[in-house]
Protein backbone atom coordinates (compact mmCIF):
# COMPACT_ATOMS: atom_id res chain seq x y z
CA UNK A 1 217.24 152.61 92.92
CA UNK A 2 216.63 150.43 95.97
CA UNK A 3 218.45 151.77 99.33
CA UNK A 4 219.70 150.36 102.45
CA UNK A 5 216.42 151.56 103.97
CA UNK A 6 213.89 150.43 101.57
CA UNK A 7 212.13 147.49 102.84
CA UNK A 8 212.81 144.09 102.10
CA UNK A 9 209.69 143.03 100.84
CA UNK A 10 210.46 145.11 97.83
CA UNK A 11 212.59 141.92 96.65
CA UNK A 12 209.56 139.62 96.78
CA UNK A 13 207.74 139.47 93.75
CA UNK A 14 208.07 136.08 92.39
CA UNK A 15 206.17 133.27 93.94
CA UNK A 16 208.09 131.06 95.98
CA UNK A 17 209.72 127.87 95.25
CA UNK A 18 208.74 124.76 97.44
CA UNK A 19 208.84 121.49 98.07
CA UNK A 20 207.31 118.47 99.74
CA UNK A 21 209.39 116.92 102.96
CA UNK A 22 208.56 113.47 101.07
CA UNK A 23 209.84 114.40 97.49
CA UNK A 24 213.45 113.24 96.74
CA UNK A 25 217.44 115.00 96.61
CA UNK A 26 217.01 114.52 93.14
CA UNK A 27 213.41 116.07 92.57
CA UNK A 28 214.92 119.27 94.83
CA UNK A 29 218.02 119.33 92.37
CA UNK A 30 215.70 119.40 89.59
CA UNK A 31 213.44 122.43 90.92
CA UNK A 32 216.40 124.45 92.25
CA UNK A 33 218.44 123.92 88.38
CA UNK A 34 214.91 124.86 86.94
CA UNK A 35 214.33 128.50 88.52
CA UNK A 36 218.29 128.76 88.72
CA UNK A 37 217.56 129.00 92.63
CA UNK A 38 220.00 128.34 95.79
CA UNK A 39 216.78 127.44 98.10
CA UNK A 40 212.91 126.28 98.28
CA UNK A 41 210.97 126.50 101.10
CA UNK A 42 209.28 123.33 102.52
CA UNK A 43 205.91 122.97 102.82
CA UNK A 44 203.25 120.49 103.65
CA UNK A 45 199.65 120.26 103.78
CA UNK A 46 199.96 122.06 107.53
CA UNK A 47 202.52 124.70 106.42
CA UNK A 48 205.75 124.92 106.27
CA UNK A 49 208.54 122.74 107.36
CA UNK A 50 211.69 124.49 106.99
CA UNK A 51 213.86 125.10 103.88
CA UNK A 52 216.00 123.09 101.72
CA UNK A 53 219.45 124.86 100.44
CA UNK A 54 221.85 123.90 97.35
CA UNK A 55 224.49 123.58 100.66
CA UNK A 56 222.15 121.16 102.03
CA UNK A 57 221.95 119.06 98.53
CA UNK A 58 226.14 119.50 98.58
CA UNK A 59 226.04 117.50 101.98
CA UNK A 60 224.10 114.93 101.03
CA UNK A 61 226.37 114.53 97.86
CA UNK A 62 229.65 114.56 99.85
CA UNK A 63 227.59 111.46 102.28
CA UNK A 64 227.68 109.71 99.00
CA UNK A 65 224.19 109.56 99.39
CA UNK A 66 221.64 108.39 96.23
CA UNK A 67 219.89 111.21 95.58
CA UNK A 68 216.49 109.18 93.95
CA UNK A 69 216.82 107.47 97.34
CA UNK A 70 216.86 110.28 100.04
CA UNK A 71 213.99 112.46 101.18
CA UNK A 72 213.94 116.37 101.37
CA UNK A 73 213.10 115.66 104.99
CA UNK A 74 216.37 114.24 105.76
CA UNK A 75 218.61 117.10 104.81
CA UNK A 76 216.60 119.99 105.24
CA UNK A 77 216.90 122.50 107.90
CA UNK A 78 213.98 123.08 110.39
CA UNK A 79 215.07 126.12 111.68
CA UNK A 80 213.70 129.06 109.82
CA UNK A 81 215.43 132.02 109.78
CA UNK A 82 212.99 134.66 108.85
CA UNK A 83 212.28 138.58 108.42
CA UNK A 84 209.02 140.71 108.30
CA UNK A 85 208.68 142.40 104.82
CA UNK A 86 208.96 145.71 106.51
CA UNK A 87 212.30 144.85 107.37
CA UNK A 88 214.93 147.33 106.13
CA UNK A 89 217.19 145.70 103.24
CA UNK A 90 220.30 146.74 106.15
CA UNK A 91 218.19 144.48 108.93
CA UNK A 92 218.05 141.83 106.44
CA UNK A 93 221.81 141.84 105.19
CA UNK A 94 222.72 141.74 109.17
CA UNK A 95 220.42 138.94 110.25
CA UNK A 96 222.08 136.85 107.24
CA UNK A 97 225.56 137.71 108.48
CA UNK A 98 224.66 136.79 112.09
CA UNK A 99 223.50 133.47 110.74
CA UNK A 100 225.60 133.18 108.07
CA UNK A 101 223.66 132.25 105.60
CA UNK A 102 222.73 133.63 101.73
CA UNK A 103 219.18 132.66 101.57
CA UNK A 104 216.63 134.65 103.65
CA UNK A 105 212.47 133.78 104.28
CA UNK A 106 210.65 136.62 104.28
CA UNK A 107 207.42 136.61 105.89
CA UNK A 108 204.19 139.00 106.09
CA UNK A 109 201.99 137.92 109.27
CA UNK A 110 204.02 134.49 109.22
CA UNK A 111 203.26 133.57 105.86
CA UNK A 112 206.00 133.70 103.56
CA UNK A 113 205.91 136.18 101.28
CA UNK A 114 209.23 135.70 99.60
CA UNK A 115 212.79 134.24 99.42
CA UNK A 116 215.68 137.15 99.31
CA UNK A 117 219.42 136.07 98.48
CA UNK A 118 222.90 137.40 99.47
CA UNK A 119 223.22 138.11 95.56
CA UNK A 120 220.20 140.73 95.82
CA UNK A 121 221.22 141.82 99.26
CA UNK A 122 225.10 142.42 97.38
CA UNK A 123 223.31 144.26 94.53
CA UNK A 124 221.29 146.92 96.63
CA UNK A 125 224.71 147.55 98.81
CA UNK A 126 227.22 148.41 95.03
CA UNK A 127 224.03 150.45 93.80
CA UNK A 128 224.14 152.44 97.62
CA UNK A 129 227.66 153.20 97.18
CA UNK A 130 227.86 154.15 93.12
């Protein structure tokens, strides 16, 4: 059983999701449906970009935007809110509540390393208190 003090890195197993800031809405749609995923990091040939949420996808549907039409560059956010895999899973759960978000890029010697969500946060916290 994971604990509140277990690092976060423990969470970061898969490989992560990305995308190219040129691809479209509806390509980013398509990738986050496929790995039933709320975010993919950004990346381009010199690194990465920023990330790309299923909130950000919402906006651009409530803009009545066309989603074959508009670029990942134009709704994703630049600012990359990260953590160091040696961060406890606590650290983690309070730097998303600062910044209120669900989706959190976690990062070994600032390369990601892994994507951790509010759901796995959520999970660690009910198994701490069983």
């Amino acid at each position: 059983m994971t604990s509140l003090t277990d690092p976060i890195g423990t969470f970061c197993g898969a490989p992560v999701a990305t995308i190219r800031p040129t691809q479209t809405l509806r390509e980013a749609v398509e990738a986050l449906a496929a790995d039933v995923i709320g975010l993919l990091v950004v990346v381009d040939p010199s690194g990465v970009r920023g990330v790309i949420s299923e909130r950000d996808i919402v906006v651009a549907i409530a803009e009545d935007t066309d989603l074959t039409l508009a670029r990942v560059l134009e709704y994703m956010s630049t600012e990359l809110i990260q953590v160091s895999e040696d961060a406890s899973v606590a650290s983690a759960a309070a730097t998303m509540a600062a910044s209120q978000i669900r989706h959190l890029v976690v990062t070994r010697n600032d390369a990601v390393t892994g994507v951790v969500s509010v759901r796995e946060i959520l999970k660690v916290l009910v198994e701490s208190h069983s």
